[in-house]
Protein backbone atom coordinates (compact mmCIF):
# COMPACT_ATOMS: atom_id res chain seq x y z
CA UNK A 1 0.00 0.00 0.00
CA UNK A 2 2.81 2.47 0.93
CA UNK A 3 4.19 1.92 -2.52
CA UNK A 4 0.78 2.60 -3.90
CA UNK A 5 0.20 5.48 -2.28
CA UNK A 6 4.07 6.73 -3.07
CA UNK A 7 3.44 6.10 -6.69
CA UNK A 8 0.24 8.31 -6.74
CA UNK A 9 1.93 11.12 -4.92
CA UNK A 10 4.83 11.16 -7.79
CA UNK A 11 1.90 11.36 -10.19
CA UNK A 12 0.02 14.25 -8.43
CA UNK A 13 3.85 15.88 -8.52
CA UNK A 14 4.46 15.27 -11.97
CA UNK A 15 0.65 16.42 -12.75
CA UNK A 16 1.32 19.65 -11.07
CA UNK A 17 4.93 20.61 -12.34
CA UNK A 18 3.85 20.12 -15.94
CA UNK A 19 0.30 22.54 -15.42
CA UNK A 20 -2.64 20.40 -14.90
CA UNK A 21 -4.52 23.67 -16.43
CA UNK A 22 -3.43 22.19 -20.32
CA UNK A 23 -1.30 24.92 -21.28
CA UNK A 24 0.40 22.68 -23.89
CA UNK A 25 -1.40 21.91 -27.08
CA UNK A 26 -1.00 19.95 -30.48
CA UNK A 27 -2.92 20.34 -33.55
CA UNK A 28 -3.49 18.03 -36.12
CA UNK A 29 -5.49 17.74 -39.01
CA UNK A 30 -8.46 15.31 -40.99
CA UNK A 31 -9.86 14.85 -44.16
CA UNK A 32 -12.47 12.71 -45.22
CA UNK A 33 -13.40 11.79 -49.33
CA UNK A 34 -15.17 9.80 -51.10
CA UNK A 35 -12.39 8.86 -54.03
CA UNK A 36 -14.87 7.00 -56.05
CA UNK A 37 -13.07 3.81 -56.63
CA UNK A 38 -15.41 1.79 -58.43
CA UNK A 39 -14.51 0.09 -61.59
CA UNK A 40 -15.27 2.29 -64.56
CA UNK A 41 -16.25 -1.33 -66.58
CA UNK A 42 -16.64 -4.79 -65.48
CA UNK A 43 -16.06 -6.99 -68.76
CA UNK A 44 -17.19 -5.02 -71.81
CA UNK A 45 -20.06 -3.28 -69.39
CA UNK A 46 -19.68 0.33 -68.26
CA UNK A 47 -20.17 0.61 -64.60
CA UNK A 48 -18.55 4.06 -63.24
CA UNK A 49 -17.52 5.17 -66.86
CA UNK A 50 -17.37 8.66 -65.22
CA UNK A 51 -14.97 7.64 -62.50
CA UNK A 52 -11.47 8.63 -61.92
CA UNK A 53 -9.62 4.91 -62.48
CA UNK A 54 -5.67 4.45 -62.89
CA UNK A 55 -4.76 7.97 -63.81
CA UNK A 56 -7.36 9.99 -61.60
CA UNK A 57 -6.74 8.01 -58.49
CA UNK A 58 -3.08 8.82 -58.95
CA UNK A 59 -3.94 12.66 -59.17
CA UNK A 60 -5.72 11.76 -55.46
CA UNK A 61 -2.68 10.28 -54.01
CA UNK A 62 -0.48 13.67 -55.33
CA UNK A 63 -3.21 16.11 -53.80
CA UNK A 64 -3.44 13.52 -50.73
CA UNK A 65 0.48 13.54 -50.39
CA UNK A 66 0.65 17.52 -51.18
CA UNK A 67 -1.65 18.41 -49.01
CA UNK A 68 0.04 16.49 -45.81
CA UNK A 69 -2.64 15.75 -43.50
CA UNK A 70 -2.31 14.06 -40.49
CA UNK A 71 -5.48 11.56 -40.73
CA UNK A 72 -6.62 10.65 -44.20
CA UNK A 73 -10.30 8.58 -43.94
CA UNK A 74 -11.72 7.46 -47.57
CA UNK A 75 -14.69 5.92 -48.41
CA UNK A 76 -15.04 3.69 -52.02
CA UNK A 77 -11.58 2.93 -51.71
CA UNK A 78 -12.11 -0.41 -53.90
CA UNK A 79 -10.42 -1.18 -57.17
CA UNK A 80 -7.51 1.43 -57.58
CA UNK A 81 -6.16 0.81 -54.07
CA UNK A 82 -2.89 0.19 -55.07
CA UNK A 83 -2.01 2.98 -56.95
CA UNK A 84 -3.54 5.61 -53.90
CA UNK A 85 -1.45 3.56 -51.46
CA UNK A 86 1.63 3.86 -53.86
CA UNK A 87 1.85 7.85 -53.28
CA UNK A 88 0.73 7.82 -49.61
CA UNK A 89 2.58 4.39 -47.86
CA UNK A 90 6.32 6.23 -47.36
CA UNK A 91 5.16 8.87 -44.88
CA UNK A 92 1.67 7.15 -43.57
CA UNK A 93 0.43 4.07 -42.20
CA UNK A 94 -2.50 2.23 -44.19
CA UNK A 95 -5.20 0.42 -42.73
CA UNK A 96 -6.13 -2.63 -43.43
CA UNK A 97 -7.44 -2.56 -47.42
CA UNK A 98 -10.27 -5.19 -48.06
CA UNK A 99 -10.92 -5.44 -51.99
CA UNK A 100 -12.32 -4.41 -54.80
CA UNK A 101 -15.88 -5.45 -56.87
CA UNK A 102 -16.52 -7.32 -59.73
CA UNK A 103 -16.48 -10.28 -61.29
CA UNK A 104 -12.81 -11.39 -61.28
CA UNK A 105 -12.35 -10.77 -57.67
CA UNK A 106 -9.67 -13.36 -56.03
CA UNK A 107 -11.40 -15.84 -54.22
CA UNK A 108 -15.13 -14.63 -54.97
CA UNK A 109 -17.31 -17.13 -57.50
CA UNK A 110 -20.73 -15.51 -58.51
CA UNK A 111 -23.52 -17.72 -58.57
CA UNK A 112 -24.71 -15.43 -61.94
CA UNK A 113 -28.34 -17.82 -61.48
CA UNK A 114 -29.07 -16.66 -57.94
CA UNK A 115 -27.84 -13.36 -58.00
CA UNK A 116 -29.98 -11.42 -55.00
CA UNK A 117 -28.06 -13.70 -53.09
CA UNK A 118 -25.07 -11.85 -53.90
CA UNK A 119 -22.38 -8.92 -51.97
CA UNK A 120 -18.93 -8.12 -51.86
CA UNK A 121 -17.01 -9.04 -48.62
CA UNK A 122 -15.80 -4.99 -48.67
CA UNK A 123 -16.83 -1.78 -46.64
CA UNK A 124 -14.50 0.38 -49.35
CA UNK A 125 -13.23 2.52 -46.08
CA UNK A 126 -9.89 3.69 -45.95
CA UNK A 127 -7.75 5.19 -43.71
CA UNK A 128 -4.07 6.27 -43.36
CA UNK A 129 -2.16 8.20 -40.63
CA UNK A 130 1.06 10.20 -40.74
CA UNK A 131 4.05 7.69 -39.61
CA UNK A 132 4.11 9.51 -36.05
CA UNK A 133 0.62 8.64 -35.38
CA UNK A 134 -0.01 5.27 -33.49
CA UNK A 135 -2.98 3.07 -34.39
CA UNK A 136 -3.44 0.95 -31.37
CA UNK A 137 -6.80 -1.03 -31.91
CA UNK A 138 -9.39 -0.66 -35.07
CA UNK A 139 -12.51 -2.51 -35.46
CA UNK A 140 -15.08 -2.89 -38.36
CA UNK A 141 -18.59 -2.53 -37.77
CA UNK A 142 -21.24 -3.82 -40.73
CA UNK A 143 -24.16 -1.61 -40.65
CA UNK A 144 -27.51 -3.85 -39.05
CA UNK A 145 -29.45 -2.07 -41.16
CA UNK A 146 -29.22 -1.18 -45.19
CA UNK A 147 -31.92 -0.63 -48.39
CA UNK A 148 -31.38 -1.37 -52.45
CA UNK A 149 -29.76 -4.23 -53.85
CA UNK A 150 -30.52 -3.54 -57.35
CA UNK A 151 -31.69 0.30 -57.48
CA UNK A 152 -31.49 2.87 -54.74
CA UNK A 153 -27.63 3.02 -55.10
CA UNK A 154 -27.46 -0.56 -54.14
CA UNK A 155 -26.00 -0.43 -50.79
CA UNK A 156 -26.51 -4.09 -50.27
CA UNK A 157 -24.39 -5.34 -52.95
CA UNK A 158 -21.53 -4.41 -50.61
CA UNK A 159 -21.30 -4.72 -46.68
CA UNK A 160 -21.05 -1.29 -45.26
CA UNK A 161 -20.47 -0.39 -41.65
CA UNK A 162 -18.08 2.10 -40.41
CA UNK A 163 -14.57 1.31 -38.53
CA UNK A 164 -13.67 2.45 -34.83
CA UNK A 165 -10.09 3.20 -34.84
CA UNK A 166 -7.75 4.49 -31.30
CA UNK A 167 -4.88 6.52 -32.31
CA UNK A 168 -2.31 7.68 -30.25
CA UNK A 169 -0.71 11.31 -31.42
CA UNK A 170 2.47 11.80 -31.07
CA UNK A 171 2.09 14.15 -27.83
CA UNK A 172 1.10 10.55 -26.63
CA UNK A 173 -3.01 12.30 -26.77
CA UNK A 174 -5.42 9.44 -27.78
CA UNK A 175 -8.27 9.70 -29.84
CA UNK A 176 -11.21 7.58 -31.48
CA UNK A 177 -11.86 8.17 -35.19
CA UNK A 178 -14.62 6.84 -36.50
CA UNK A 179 -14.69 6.57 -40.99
CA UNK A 180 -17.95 5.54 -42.02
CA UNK A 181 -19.91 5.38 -45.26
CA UNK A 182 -23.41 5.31 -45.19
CA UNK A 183 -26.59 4.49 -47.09
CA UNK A 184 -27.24 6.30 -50.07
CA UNK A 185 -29.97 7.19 -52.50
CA UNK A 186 -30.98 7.55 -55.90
CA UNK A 187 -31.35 11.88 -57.08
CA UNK A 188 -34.31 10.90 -58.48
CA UNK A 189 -35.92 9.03 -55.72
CA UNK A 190 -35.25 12.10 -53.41
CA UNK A 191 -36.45 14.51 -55.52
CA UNK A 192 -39.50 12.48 -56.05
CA UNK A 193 -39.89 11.82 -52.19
CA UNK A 194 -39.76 8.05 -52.83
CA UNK A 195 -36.52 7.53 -51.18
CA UNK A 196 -38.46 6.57 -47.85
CA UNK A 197 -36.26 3.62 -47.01
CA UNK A 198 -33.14 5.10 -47.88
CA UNK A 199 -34.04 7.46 -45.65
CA UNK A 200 -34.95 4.57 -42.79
CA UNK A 201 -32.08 2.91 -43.43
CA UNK A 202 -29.93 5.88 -42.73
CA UNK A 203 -31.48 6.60 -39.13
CA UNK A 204 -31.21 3.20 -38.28
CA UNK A 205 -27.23 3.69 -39.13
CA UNK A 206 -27.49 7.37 -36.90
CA UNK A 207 -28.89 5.69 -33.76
CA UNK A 208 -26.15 2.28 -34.11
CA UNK A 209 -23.45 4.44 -34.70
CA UNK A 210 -24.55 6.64 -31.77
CA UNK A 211 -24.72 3.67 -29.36
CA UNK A 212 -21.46 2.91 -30.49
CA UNK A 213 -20.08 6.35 -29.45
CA UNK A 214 -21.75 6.30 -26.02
CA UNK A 215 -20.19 3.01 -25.29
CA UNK A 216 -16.96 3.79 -26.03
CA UNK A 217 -17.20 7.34 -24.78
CA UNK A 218 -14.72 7.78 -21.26
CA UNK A 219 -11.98 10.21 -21.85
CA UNK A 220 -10.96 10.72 -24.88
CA UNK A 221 -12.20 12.64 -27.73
CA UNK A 222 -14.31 10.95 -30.42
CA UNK A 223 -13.86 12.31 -34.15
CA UNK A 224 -16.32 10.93 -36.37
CA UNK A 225 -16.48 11.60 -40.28
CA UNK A 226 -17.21 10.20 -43.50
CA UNK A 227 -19.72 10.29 -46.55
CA UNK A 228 -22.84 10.31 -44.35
CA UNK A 229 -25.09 10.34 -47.64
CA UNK A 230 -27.02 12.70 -44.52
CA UNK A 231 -27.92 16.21 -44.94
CA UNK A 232 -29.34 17.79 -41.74
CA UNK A 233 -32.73 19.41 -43.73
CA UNK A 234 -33.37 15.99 -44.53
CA UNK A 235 -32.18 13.28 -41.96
CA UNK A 236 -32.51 13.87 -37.82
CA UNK A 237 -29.14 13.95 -37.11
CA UNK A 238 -29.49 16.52 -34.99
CA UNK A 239 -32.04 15.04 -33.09
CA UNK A 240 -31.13 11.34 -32.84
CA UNK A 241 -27.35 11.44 -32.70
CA UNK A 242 -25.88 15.46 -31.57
CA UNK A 243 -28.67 16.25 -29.10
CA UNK A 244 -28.69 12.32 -27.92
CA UNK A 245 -24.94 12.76 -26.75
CA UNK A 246 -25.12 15.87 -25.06
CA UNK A 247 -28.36 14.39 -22.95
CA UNK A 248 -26.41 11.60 -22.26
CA UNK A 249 -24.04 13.72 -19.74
CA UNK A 250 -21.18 11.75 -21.22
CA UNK A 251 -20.27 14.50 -23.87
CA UNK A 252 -20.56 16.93 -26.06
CA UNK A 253 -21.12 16.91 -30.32
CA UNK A 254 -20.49 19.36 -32.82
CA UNK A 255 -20.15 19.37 -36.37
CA UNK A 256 -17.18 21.17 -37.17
CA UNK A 257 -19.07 23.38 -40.17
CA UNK A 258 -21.76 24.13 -37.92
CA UNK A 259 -19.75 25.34 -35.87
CA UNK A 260 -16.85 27.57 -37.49
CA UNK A 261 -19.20 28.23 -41.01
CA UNK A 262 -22.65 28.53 -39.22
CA UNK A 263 -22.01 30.33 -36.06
CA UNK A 264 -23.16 27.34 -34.64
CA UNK A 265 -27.04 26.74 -36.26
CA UNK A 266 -28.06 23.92 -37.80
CA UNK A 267 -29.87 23.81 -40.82
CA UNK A 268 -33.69 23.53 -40.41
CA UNK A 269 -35.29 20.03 -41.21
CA UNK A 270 -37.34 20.63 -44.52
CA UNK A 271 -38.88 18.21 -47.38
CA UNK A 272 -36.19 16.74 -49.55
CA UNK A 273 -33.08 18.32 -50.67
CA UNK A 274 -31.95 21.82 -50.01
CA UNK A 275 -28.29 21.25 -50.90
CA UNK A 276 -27.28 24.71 -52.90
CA UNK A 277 -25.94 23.28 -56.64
CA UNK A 278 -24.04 26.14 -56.65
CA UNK A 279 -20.30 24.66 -55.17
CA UNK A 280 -19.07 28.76 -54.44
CA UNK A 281 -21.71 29.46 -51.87
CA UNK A 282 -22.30 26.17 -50.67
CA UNK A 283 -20.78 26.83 -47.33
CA UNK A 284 -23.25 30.01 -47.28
CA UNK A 285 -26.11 28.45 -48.59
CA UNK A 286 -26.06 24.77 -47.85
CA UNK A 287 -24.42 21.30 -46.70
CA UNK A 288 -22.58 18.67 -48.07
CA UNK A 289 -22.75 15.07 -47.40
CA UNK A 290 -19.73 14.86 -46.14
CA UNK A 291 -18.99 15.78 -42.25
CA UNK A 292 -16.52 16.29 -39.46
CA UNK A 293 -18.47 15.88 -36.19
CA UNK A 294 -16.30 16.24 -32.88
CA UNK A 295 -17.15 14.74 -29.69
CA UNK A 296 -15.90 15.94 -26.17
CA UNK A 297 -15.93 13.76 -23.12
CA UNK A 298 -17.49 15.27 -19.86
CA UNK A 299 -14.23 14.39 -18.14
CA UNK A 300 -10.77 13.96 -20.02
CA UNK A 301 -8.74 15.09 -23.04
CA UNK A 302 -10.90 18.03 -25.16
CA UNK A 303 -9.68 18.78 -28.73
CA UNK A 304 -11.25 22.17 -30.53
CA UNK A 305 -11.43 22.91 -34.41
CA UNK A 306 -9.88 25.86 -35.72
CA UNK A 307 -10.09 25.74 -39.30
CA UNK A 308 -12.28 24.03 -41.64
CA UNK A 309 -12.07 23.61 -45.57
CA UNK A 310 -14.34 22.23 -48.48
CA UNK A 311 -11.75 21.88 -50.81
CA UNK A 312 -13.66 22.52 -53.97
CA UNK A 313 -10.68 24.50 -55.43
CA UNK A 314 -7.53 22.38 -55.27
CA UNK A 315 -9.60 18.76 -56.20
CA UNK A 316 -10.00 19.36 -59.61
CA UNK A 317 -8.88 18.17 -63.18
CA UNK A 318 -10.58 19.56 -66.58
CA UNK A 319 -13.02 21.42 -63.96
CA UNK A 320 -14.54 18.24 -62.26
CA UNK A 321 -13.97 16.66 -58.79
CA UNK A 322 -11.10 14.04 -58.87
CA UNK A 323 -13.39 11.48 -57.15
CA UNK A 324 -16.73 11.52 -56.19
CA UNK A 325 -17.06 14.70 -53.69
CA UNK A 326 -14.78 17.29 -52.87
CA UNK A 327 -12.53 16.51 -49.85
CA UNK A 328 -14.14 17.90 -46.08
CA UNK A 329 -10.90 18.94 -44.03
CA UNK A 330 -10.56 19.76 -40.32
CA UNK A 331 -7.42 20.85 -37.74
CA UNK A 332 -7.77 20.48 -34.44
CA UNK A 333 -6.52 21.87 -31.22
CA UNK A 334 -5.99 19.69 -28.04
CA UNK A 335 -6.92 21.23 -25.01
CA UNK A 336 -7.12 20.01 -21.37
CA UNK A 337 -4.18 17.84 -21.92
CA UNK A 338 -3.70 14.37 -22.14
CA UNK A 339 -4.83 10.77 -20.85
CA UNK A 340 -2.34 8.16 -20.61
CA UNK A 341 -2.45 4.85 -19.22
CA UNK A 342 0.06 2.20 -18.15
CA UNK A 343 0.39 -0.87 -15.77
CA UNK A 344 1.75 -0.67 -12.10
CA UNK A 345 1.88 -2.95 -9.27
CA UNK A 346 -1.18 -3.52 -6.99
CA UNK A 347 -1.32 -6.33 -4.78
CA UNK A 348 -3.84 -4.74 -2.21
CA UNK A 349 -6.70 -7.62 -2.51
CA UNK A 350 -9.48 -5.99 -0.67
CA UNK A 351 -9.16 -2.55 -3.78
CA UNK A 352 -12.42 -3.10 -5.57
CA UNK A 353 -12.01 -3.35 -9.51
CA UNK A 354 -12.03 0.48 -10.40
CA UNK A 355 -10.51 2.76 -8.21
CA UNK A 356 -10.37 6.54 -8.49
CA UNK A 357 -8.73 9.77 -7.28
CA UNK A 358 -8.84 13.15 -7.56
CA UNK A 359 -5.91 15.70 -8.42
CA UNK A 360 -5.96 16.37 -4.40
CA UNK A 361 -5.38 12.34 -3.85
CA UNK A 362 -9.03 12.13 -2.66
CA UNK A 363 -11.05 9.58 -3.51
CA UNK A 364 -14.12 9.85 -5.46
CA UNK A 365 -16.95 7.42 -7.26
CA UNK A 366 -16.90 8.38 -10.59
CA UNK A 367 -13.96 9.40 -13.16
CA UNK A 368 -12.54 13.00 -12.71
CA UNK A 369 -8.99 14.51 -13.16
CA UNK A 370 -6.90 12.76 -11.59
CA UNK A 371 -6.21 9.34 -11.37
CA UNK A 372 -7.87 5.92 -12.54
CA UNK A 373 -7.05 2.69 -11.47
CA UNK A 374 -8.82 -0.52 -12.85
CA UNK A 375 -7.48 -3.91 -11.34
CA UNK A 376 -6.60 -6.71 -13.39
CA UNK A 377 -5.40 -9.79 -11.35
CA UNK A 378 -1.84 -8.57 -9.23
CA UNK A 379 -1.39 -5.73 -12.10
CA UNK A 380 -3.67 -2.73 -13.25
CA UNK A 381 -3.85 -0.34 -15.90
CA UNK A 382 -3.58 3.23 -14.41
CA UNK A 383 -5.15 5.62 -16.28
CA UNK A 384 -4.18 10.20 -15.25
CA UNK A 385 -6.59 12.18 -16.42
CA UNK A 386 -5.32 15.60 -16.65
């Protein structure tokens, strides 16, 4: 015990030499994009004939590389992985790529006779993080609910989801980034107001993901992004994922162009689409599909955007996107310093499993700066919260 306690006085020291008040900070930034990597034929059919292929993915990996942000998340990253990952695997880490579509996939027979039966073992997401970044766990979640095998953008021919990765930065501050690609629908359909479904299948995704969030909300700042397919006059993301956090007393959500472009107002919910055609004014006038959304834990590490960019400029060849959207960019500010963990000794039998102290050596019932123990047989993982 007196080496317990001895060990939490040295981190109270420490805590208090270095400012516990977060007076250092690190930026660092992230992009999301949808690079459209579809094949532009399969056989002799054309199937993304529009799309950017060989030579346009390669103009994404120079813009990617020239651009030099920290966290890179990409959604229809199928066919043309190779040559993105050729300009972007010296100075970042990839994550794990799972294949492309069509009909000469490795390992994939079609069974051409019972073809609703059919998908492709592939989310498309992406991701890649600058060599000083640490990825320490990622997951991939498949989406419980999705609409349209055949028409309405045919979501179900692949298996979407979104992945849950920790990084560490390389002040040692750990985030959560979630990449996600969600349902989509035909123009048509919502111009029509037919695209009910779509449209169901897309909350269902909102309220998973934001279960996901809350249960893997403690300390650490969540960054969530991705080609929601979502605009806020259309879908309640407002209502069943933004205002769902804060009531949860776990955190806080914002969406970072809200926030810096909107002083902070969220579009109104309307009838069908109010996106503004007009790509000059759309940060005056409307919203992309795209989106940076933030989350803040009550207690922990908090992280604070400072700039924001819809790249709409600098993505182009012969006056078109290079892949299917412009690129969304954020860079964020840490604040409130740091959470690190680590194991120590702890032998003292009667400790219940979670354990923890305030800055003042106090303890207390539920997590607050200061210290976090949780015990794990004669070891535990000791968590400061600054």
């Amino acid at each position: 015990m007196k080496n317990y306690l001895r060990a939490l006085t040295l981190v109270l020291l420490v805590s208090w030499i270095h400012g516990i008040s977060a007076q250092e900070s690190e930026r660092f930034s992230v992009a999301t994009l949808n690079i459209d990597g579809l094949p532009q034929k399969i056989w002799f059919v054309k199937v993304n004939a529009d799309g950017p292929g060989d030579a346009g993915t390669a103009r994404i990996g120079k813009y990617l590389l020239k651009k030099n942000y920290d966290i890179i998340c990409t959604q229809e990253d199928f066919n043309y992985h190779e040559v993105l990952a050729t300009w972007l695997e010296d100075d970042y880490k990839l994550d794990t790529w799972l294949g492309g579509v069509g009909i000469d996939i490795p390992g994939k027979k079609i069974d051409f006779l019972h073809l609703q039966n059919e998908d492709f073992d592939t989310d498309g997401l992406g991701a890649c993080w600058k060599n000083n970044i640490t990825m320490t766990s990622t997951e991939r979640v498949l989406w419980k609910k999705n609409f349209g095998k055949f028409s309405h953008a045919a979501d179900e021919l692949i298996r979407k989801g979104f992945r849950r990765s920790e990084l560490t930065l390389a002040n040692g501050t750990r985030i959560l980034v979630y990449n996600m690609h969600m349902d989509a629908g035909d123009l048509a359909d919502e111009k029509e107001g037919v695209d009910t479904l779509d449209r169901a299948a897309r909350l269902s995704q909102w309220q998973q993901l934001k279960d996901d969030v809350l249960e893997h909300l403690d300390t650490r700042p969540i960054i969530v992004v991705g080609d929601m397919n979502s605009y806020y006059c259309r879908d309640q993301i407002k209502a069943k994922f933004i205002d769902v956090i804060a009531d949860s007393g776990k955190g806080t959500a914002s969406d970072v162009w809200v926030e810096l472009e909107k002083g902070g107002k969220y579009p109104d919910p309307v009838n069908g689409i109010v996106a503004c055609e007009d790509e000059a004014n759309m940060l005056e006038n409307g919203e992309v599909l795209d989106k940076i959304i933030y989350i803040n834990p009550t207690t922990g590490t908090k992280i604070k955007p400072v700039s924001f960019v819809y790249d709409t400029e600098g993505y182009k060849h012969d006056g078109k996107p290079l892949g299917d959207h412009y690129p969304v960019a954020a860079t964020f500010e840490v604040t409130g310093g740091k959470t690190s963990i680590q194991d120590v000794d702890f032998n003292e039998a009667d400790q219940p499993s979670a354990v923890y102290y305030n800055m003042n050596g106090q303890r207390v019932s539920q997590p607050v700066n200061g210290l976090f123990i949780e015990q794990n047989g004669q070891t535990a993982r000791k968590r400061i919260i600054k």
